[in-house]
C-alpha atoms as a PDB file:
ATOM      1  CA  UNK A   1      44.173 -68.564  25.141  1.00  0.00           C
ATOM      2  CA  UNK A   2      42.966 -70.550  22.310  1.00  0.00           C
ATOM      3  CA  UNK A   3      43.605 -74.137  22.222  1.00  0.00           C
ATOM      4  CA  UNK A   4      45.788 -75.118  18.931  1.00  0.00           C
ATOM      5  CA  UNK A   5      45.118 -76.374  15.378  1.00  0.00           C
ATOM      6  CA  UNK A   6      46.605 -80.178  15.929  1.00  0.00           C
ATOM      7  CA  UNK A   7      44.173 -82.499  14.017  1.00  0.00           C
ATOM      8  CA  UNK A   8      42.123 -85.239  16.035  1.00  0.00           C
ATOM      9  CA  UNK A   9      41.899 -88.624  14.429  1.00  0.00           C
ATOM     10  CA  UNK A  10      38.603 -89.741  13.429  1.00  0.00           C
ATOM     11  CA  UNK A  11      38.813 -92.824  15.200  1.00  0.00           C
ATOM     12  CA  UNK A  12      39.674 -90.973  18.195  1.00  0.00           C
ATOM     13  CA  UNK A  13      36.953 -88.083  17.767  1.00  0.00           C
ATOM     14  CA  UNK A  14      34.236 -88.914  20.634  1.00  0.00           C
ATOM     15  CA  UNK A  15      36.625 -89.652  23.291  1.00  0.00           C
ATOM     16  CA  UNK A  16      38.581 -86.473  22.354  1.00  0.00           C
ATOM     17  CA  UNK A  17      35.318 -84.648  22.330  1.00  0.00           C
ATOM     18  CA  UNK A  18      34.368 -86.130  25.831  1.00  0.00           C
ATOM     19  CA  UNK A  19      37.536 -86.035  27.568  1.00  0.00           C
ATOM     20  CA  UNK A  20      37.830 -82.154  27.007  1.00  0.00           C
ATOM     21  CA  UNK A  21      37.601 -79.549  29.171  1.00  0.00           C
ATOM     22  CA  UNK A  22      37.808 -76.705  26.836  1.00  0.00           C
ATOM     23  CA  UNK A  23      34.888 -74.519  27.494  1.00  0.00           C
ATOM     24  CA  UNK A  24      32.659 -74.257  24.019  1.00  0.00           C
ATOM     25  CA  UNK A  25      33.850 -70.712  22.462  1.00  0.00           C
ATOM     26  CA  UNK A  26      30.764 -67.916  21.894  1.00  0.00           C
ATOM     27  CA  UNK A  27      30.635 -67.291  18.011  1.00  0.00           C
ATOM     28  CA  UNK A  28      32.432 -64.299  17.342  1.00  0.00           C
ATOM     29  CA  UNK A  29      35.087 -66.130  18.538  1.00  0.00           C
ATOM     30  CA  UNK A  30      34.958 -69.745  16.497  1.00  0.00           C
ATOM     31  CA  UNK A  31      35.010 -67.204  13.886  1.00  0.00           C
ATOM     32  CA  UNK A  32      38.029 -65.263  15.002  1.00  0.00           C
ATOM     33  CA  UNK A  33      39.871 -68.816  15.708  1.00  0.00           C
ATOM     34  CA  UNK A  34      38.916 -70.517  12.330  1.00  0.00           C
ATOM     35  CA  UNK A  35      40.183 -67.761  10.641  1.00  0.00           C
ATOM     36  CA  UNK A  36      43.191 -67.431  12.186  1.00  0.00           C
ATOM     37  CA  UNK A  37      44.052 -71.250  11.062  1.00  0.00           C
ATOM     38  CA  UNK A  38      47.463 -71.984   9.503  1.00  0.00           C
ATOM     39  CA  UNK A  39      45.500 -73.560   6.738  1.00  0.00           C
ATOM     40  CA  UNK A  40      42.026 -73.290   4.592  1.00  0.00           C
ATOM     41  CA  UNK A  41      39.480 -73.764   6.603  1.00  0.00           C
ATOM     42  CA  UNK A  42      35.520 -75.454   6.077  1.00  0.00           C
ATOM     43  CA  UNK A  43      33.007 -75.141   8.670  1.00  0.00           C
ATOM     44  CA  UNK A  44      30.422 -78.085   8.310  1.00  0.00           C
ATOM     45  CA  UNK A  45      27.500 -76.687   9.921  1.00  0.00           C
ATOM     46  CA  UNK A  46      24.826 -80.118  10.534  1.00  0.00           C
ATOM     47  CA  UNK A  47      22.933 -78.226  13.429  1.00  0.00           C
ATOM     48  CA  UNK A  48      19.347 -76.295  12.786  1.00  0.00           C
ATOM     49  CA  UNK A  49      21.066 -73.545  14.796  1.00  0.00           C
ATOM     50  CA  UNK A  50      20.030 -69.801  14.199  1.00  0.00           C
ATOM     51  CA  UNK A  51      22.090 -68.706  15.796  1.00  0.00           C
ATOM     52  CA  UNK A  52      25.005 -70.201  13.731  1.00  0.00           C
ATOM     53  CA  UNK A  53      23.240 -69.659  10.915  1.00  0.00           C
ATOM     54  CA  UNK A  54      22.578 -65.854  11.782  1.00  0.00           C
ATOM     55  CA  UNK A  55      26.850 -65.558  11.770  1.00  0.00           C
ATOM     56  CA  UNK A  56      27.409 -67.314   8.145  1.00  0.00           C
ATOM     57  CA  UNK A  57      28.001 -63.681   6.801  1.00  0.00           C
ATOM     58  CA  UNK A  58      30.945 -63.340   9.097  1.00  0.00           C
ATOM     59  CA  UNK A  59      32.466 -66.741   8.220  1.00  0.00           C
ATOM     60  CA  UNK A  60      32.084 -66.029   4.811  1.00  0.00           C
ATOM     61  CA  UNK A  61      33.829 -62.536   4.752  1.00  0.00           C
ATOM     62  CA  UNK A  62      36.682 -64.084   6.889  1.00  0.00           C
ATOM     63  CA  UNK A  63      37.443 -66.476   3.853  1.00  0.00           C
ATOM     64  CA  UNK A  64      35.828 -69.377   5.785  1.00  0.00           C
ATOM     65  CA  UNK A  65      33.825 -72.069   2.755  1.00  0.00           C
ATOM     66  CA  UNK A  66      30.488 -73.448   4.583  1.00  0.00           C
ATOM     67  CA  UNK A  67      28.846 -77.242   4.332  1.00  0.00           C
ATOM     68  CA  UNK A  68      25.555 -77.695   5.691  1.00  0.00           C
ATOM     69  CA  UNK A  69      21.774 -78.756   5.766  1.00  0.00           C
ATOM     70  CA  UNK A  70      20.749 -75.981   7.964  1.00  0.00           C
ATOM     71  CA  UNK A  71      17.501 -74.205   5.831  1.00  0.00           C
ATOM     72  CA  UNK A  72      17.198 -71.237   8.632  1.00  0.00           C
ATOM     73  CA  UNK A  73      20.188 -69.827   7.125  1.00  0.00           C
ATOM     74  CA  UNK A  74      18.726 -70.014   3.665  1.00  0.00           C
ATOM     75  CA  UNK A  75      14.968 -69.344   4.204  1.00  0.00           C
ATOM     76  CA  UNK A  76      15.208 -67.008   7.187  1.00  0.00           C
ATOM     77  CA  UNK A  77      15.189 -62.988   6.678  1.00  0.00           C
ATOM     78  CA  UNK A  78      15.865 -62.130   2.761  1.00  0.00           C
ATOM     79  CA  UNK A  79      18.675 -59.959   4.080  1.00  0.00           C
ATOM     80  CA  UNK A  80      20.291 -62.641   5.634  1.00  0.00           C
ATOM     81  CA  UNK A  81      20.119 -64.534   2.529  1.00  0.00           C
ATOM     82  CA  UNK A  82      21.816 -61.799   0.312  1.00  0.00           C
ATOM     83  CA  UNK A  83      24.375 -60.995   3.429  1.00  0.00           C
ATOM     84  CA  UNK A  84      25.481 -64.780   2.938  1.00  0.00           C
ATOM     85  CA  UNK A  85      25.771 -64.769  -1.016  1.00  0.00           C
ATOM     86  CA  UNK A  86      27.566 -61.549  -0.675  1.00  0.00           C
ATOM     87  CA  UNK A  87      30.163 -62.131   1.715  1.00  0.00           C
ATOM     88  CA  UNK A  88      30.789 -65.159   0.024  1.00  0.00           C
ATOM     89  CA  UNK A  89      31.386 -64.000  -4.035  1.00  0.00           C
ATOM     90  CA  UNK A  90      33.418 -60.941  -1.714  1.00  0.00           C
ATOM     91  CA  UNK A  91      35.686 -63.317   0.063  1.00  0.00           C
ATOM     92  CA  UNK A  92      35.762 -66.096  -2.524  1.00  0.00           C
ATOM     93  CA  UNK A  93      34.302 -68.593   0.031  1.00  0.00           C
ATOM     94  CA  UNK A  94      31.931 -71.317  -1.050  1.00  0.00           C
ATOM     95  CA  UNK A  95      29.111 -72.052   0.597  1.00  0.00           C
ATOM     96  CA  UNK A  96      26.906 -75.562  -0.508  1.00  0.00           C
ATOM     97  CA  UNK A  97      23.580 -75.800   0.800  1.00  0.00           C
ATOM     98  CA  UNK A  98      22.411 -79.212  -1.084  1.00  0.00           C
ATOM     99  CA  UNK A  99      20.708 -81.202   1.757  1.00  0.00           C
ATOM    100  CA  UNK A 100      18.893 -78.196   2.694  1.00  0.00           C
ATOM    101  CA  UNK A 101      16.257 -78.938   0.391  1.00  0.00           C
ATOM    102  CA  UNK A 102      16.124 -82.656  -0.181  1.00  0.00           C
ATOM    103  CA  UNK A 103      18.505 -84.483   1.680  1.00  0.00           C
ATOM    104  CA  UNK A 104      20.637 -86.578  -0.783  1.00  0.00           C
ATOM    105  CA  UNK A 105      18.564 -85.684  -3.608  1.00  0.00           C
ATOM    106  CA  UNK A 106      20.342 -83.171  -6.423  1.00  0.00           C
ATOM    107  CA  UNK A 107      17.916 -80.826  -6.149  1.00  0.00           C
ATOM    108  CA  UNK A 108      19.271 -77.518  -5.588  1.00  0.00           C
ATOM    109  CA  UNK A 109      22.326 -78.659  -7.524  1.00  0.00           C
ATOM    110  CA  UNK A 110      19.818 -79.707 -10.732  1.00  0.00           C
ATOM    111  CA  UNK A 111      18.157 -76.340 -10.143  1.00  0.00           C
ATOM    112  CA  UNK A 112      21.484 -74.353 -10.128  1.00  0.00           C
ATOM    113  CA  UNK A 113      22.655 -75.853 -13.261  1.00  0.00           C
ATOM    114  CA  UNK A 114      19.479 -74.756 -15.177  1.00  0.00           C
ATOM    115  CA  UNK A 115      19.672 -71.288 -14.134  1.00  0.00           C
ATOM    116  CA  UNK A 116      23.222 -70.959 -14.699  1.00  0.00           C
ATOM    117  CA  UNK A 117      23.169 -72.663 -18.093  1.00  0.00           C
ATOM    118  CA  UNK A 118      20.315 -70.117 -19.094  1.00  0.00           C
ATOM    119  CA  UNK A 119      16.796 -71.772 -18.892  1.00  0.00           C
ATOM    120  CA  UNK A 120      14.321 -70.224 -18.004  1.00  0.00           C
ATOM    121  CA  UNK A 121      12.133 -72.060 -14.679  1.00  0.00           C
ATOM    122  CA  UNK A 122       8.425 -71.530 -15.298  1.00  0.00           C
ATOM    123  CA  UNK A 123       7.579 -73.243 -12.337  1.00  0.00           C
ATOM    124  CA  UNK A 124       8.727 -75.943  -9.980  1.00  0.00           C
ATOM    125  CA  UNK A 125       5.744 -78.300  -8.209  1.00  0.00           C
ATOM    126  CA  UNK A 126       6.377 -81.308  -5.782  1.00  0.00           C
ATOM    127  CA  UNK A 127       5.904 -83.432  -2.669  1.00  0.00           C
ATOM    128  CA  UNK A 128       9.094 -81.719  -0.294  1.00  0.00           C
ATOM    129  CA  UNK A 129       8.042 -83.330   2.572  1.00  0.00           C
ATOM    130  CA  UNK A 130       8.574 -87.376   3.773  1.00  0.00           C
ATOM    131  CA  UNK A 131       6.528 -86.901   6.791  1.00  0.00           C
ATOM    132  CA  UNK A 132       3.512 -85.674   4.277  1.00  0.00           C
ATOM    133  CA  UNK A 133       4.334 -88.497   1.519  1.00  0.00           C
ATOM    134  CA  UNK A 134       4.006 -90.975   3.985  1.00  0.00           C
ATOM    135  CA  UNK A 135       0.614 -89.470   5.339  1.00  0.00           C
ATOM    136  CA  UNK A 136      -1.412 -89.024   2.403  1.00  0.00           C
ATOM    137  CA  UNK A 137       0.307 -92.339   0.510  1.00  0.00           C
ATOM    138  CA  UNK A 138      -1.166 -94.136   3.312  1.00  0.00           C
ATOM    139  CA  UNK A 139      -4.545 -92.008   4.492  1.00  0.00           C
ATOM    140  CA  UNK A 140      -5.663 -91.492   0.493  1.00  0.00           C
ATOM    141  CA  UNK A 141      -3.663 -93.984  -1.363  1.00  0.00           C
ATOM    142  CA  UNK A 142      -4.370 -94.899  -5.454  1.00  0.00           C
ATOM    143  CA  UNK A 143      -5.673 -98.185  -4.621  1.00  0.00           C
ATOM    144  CA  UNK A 144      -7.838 -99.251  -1.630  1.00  0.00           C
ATOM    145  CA  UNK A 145      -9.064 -96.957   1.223  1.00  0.00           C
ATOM    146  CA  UNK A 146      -6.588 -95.602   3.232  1.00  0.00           C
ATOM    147  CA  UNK A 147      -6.656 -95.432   7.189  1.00  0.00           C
ATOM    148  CA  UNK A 148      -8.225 -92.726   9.480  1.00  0.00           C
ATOM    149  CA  UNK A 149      -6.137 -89.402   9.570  1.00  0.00           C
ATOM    150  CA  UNK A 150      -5.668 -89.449  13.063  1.00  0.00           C
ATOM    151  CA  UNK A 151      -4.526 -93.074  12.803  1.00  0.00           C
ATOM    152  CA  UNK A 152      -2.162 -92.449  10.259  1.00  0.00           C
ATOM    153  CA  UNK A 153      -0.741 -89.551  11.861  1.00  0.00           C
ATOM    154  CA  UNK A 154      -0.038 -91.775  15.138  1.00  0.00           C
ATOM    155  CA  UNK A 155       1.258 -94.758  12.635  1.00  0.00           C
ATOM    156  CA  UNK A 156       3.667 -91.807  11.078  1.00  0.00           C
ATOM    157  CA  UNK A 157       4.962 -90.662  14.666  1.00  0.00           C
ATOM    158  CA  UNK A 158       5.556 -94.141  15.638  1.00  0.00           C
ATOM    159  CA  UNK A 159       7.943 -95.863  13.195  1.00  0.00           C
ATOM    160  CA  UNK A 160       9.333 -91.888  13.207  1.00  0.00           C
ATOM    161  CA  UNK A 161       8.677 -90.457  10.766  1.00  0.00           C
ATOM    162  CA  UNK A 162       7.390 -87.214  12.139  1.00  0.00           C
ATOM    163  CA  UNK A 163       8.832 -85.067  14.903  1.00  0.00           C
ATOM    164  CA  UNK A 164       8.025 -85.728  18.626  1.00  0.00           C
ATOM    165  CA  UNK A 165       5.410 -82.907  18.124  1.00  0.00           C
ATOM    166  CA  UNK A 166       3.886 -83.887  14.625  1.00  0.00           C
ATOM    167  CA  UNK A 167       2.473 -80.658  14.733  1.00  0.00           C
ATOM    168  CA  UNK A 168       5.933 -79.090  13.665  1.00  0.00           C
ATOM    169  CA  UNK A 169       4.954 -81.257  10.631  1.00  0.00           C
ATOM    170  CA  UNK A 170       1.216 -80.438   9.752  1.00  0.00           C
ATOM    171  CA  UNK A 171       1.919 -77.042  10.452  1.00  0.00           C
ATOM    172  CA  UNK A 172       3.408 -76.674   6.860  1.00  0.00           C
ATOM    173  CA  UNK A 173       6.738 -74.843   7.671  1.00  0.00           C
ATOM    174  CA  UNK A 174       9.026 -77.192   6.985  1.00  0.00           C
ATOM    175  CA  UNK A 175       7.972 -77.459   3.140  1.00  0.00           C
ATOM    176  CA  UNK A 176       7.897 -73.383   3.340  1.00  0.00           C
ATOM    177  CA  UNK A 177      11.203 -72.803   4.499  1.00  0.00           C
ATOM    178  CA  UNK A 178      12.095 -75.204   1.435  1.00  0.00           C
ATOM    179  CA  UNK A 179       9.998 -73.346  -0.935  1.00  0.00           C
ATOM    180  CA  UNK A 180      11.739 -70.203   0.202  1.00  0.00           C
ATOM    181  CA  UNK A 181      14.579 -71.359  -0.859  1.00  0.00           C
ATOM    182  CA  UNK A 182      13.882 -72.725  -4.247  1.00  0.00           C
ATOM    183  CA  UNK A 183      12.141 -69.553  -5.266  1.00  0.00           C
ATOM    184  CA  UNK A 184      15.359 -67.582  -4.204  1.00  0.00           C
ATOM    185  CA  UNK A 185      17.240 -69.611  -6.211  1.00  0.00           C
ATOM    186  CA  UNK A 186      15.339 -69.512  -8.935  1.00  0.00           C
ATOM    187  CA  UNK A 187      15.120 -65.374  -8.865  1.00  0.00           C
ATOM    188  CA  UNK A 188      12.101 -64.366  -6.976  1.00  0.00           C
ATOM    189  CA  UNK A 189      12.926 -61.953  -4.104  1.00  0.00           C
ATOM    190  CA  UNK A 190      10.753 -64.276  -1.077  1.00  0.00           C
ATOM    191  CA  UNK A 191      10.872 -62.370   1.819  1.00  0.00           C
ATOM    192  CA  UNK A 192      10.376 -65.725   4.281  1.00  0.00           C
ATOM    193  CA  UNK A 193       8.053 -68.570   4.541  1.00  0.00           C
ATOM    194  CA  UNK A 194       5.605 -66.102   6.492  1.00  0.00           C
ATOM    195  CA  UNK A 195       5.304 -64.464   3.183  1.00  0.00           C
ATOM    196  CA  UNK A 196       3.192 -66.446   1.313  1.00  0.00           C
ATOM    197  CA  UNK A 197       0.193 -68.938   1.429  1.00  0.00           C
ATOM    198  CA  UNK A 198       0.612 -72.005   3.423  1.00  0.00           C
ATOM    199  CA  UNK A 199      -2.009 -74.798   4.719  1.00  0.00           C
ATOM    200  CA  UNK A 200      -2.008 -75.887   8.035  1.00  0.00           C
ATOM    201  CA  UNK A 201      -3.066 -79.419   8.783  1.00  0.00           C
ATOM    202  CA  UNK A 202      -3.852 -78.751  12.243  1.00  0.00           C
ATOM    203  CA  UNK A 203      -7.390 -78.177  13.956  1.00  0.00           C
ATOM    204  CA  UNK A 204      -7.212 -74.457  15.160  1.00  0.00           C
ATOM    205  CA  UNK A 205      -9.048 -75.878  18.280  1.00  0.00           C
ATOM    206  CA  UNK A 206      -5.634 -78.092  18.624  1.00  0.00           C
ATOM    207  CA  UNK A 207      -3.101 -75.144  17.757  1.00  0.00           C
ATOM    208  CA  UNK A 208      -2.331 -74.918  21.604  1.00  0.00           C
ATOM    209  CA  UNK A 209      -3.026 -77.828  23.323  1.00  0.00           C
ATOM    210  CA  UNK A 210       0.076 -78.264  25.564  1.00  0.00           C
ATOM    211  CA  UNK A 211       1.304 -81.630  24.230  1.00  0.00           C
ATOM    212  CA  UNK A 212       1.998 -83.524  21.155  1.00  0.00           C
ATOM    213  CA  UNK A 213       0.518 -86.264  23.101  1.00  0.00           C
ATOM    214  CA  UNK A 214      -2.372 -84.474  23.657  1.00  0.00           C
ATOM    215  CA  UNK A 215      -2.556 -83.550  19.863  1.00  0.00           C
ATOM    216  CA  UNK A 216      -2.488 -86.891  19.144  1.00  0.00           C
ATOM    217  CA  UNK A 217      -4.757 -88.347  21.630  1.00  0.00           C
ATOM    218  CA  UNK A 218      -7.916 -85.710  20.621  1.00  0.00           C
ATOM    219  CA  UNK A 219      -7.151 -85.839  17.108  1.00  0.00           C
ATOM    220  CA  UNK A 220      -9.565 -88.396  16.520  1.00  0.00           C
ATOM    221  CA  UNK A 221     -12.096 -85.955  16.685  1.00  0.00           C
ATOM    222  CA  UNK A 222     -11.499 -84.501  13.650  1.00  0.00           C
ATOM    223  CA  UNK A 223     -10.645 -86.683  11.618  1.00  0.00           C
ATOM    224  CA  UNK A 224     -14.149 -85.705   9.491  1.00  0.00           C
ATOM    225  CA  UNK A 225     -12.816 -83.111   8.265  1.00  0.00           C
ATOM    226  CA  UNK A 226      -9.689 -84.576   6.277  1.00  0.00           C
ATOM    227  CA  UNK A 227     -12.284 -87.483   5.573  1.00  0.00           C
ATOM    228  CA  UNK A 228     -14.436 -84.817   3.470  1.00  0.00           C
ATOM    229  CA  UNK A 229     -11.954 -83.369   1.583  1.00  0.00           C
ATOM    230  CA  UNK A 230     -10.510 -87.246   0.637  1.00  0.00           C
ATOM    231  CA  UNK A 231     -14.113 -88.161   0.060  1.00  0.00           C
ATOM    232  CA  UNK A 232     -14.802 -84.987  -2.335  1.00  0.00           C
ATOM    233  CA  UNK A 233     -11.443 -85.767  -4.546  1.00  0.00           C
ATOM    234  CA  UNK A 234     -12.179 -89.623  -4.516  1.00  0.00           C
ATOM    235  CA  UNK A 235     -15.976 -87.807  -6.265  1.00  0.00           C
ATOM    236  CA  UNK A 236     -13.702 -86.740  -8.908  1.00  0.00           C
ATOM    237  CA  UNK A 237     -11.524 -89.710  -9.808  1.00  0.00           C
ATOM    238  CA  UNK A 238      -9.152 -87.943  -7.752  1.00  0.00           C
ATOM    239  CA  UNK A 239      -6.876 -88.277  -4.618  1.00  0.00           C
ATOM    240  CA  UNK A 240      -5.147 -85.751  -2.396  1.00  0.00           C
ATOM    241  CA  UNK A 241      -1.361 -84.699  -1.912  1.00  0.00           C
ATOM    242  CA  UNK A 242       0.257 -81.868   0.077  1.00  0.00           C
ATOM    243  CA  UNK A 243       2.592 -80.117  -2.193  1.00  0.00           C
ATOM    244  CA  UNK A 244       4.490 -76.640  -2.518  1.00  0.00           C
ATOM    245  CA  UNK A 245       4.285 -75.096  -5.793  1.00  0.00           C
ATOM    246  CA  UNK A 246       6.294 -72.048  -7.084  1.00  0.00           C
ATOM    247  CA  UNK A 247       4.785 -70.169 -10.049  1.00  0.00           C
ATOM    248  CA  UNK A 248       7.486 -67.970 -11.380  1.00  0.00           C
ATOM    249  CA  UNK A 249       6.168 -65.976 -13.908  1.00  0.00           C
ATOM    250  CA  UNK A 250       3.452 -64.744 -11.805  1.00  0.00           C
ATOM    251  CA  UNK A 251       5.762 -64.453  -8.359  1.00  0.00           C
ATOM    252  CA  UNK A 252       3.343 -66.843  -6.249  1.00  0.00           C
ATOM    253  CA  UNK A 253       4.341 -69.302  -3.785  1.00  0.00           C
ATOM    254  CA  UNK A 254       1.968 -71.282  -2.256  1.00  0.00           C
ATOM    255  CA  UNK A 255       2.032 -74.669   0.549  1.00  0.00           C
ATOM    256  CA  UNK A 256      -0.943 -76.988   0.741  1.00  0.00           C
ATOM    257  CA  UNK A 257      -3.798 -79.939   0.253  1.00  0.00           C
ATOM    258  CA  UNK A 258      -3.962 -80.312  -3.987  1.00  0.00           C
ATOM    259  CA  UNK A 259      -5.700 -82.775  -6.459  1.00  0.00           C
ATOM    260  CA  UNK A 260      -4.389 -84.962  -8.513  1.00  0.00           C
ATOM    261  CA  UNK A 261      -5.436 -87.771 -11.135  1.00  0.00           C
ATOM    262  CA  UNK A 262      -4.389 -91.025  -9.953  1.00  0.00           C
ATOM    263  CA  UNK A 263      -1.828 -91.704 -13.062  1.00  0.00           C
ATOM    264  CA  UNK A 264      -0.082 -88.496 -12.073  1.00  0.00           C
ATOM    265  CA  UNK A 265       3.886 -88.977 -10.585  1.00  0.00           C
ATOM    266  CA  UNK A 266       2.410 -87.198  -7.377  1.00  0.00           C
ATOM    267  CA  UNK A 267      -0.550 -89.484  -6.807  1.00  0.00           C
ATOM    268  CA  UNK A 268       1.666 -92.708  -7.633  1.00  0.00           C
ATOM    269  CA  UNK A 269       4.812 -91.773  -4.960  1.00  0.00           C
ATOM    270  CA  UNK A 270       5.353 -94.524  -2.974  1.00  0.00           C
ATOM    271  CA  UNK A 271       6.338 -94.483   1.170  1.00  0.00           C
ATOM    272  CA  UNK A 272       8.075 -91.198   2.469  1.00  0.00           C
ATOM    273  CA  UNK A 273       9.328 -90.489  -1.189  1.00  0.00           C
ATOM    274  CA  UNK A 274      10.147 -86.908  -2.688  1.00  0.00           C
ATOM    275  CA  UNK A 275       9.532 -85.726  -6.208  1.00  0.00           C
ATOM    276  CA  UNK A 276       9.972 -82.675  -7.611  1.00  0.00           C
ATOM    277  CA  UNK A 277       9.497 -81.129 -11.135  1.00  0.00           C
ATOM    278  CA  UNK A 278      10.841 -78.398 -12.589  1.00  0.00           C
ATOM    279  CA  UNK A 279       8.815 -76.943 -15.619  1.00  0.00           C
ATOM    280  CA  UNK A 280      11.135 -74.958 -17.404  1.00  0.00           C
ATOM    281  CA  UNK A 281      12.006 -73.007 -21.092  1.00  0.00           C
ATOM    282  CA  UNK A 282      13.944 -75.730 -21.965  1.00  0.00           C
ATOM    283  CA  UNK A 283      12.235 -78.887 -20.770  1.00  0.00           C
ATOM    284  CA  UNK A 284       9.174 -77.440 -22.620  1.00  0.00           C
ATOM    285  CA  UNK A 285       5.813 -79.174 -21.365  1.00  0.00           C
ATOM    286  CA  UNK A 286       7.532 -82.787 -19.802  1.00  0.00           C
ATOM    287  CA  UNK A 287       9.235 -81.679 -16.601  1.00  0.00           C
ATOM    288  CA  UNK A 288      12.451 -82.757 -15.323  1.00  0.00           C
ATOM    289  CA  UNK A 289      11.762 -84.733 -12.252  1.00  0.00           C
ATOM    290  CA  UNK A 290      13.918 -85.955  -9.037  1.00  0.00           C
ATOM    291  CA  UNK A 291      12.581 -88.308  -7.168  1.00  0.00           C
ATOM    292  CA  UNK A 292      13.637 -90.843  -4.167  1.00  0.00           C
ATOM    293  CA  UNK A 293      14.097 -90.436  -0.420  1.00  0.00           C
ATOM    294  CA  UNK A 294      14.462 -86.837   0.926  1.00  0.00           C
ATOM    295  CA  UNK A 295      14.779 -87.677   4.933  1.00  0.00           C
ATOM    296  CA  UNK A 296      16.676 -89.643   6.803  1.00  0.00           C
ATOM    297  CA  UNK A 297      20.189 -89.774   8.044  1.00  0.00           C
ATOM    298  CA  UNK A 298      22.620 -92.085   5.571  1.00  0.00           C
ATOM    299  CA  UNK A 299      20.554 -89.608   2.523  1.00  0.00           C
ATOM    300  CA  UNK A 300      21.340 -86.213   4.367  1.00  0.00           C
ATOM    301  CA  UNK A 301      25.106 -87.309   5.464  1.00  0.00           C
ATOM    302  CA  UNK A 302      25.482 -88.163   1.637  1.00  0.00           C
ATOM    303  CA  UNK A 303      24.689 -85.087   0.627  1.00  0.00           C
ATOM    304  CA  UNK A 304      26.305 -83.149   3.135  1.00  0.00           C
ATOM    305  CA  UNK A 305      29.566 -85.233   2.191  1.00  0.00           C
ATOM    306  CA  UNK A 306      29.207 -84.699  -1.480  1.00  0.00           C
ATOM    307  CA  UNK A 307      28.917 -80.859  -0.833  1.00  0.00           C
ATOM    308  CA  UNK A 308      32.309 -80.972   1.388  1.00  0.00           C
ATOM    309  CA  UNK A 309      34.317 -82.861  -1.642  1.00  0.00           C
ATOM    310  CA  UNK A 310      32.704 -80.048  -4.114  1.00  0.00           C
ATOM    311  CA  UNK A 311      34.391 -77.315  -1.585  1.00  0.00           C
ATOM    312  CA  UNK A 312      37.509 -79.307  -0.712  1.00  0.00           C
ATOM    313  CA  UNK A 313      37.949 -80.009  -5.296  1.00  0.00           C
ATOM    314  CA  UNK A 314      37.251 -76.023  -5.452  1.00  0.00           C
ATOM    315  CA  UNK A 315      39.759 -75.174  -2.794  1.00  0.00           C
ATOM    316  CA  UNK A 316      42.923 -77.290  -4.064  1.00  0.00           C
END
């Protein structure tokens, strides 16, 4: 038997939550008991979650509106991606994806609105990563001479800025699965973040040590290489950034290590800061550019929040 629809208070939601002794309900069957509500219904989805994401189409075609930050729904299998969009424009559900890409920061909002309105995106170019910003603001910053890699990388971990295993970091697929996304939105058919070039930042002789703490603890020996390739930019007047870039007029996607003059807005972000540029039709050759924090909690709530009034405005 399903337990009923009576609302919890907010102030009483952990307790609730803690004192229960409902058994969590398998997925086909949150979907068969959110649809069955005597009202309309929003599932806010803030898990990373497959699975969940993996039964969006079935949500969708039930009626039932989705909030979330979860990018394996949106940058997983193309099919999954159109099986989403379509069960949503069948069922009139809305589904807002905002802090997938970003956190707080209207990106995919500011990217919707240009398509919608008619420009035409030529290409879109940016730091999507805090954990990278941080890295390369400190390791190969504008002025002065930055700290060893593997130092850096340690510094990063430790006021948390990368994941327990900062290899899930370096390894690049967090900026794919965002570049996936962006491309899709902006009409280019990605297949997944497998499908195009992305740079790894870690050793291959490192790939499979058993531990981040091992990672971290014989990274030092290689911390040559990243001081070459700083060393051969700094020969140019240059410094280095890891960006994603998405060149849409010749359908490539690509992840990794780039130039860039100091005075450029890439070389000159500061801390764990975002920025992204859209190059479009209408914007001609001076980009529009977002910029600001794109990680951390209080950001990502925000813009999971915002996206929930957007559905609840639409629904009423």
């Amino acid at each position: 038997m399903y337990p009923d629809y009576t609302p919890i208070a907010y102030s009483e939601l952990h307790k609730s939550l803690a004192d229960s002794n409902q058994d969590p309900l398998p997925l086909p069957k949150v979907v068969e008991y959110l649809a069955a509500a005597p009202a309309r219904v929003v599932l806010v989805d803030n898990t990373s979650s497959q699975d969940v994401a993996d039964t969006y189409p079935q949500f969708l075609s039930k009626g039932i509106s989705i909030v979330t930050p979860n990018k394996k729904a949106f940058s997983g299998s193309y099919k999954l991606w159109q099986d989403i969009f379509s069960a949503a424009s069948s069922s009139g559900a809305k589904v807002y994806h905002e802090s997938s890409v970003g956190a707080g920061l209207p990106v995919i909002s500011t990217l919707k609105d240009l398509v919608d309105t008619g420009d035409s995106i030529t290409k879109i170019e940016g730091v999507f990563s805090g954990t990278m910003s941080f890295l390369f603001n400190s390791f190969a910053p504008t002025d002065g001479l930055g700290g060893k890699w593997s130092a850096e990388v340690a510094k990063a971990k430790e006021l948390g800025y990368t994941e327990p295993d900062p290899r899930d970091d370096l390894n690049g697929l967090d900026v794919a699965r965002k570049l996936t996304i962006l491309a899709r939105l902006a009409g280019l058919p990605v297949e997944s973040p497998a499908s195009f070039p992305v740079q790894s930042l870690i050793p291959k002789e490192l790939e499979s040590v058993a531990s981040g703490d091992e990672f971290l603890e014989r990274l030092p020996g290689f911390d040559s290489q990243m001081e070459d390739t700083k060393t051969s930019a700094e020969k140019e007047g240059k410094v280095i950034r890891f960006v994603g870039s998405i060149d849409v007029a010749k359908k490539e996607v690509k992840v990794g290590l780039e130039k860039f003059d100091r005075s450029h807005p890439i070389a000159a972000l500061k801390g764990s800061d975002n920025i992204i540029s859209f190059y479009t039709k209408r914007y001609g050759s001076n980009p529009l550019i977002i910029q600001g924090a794109g990680a951390g909690g209080e950001v990502t709530a925000m813009g999971v929040t915002a996206d929930l009034i957007k559905v609840l405005e639409r629904l009423t």
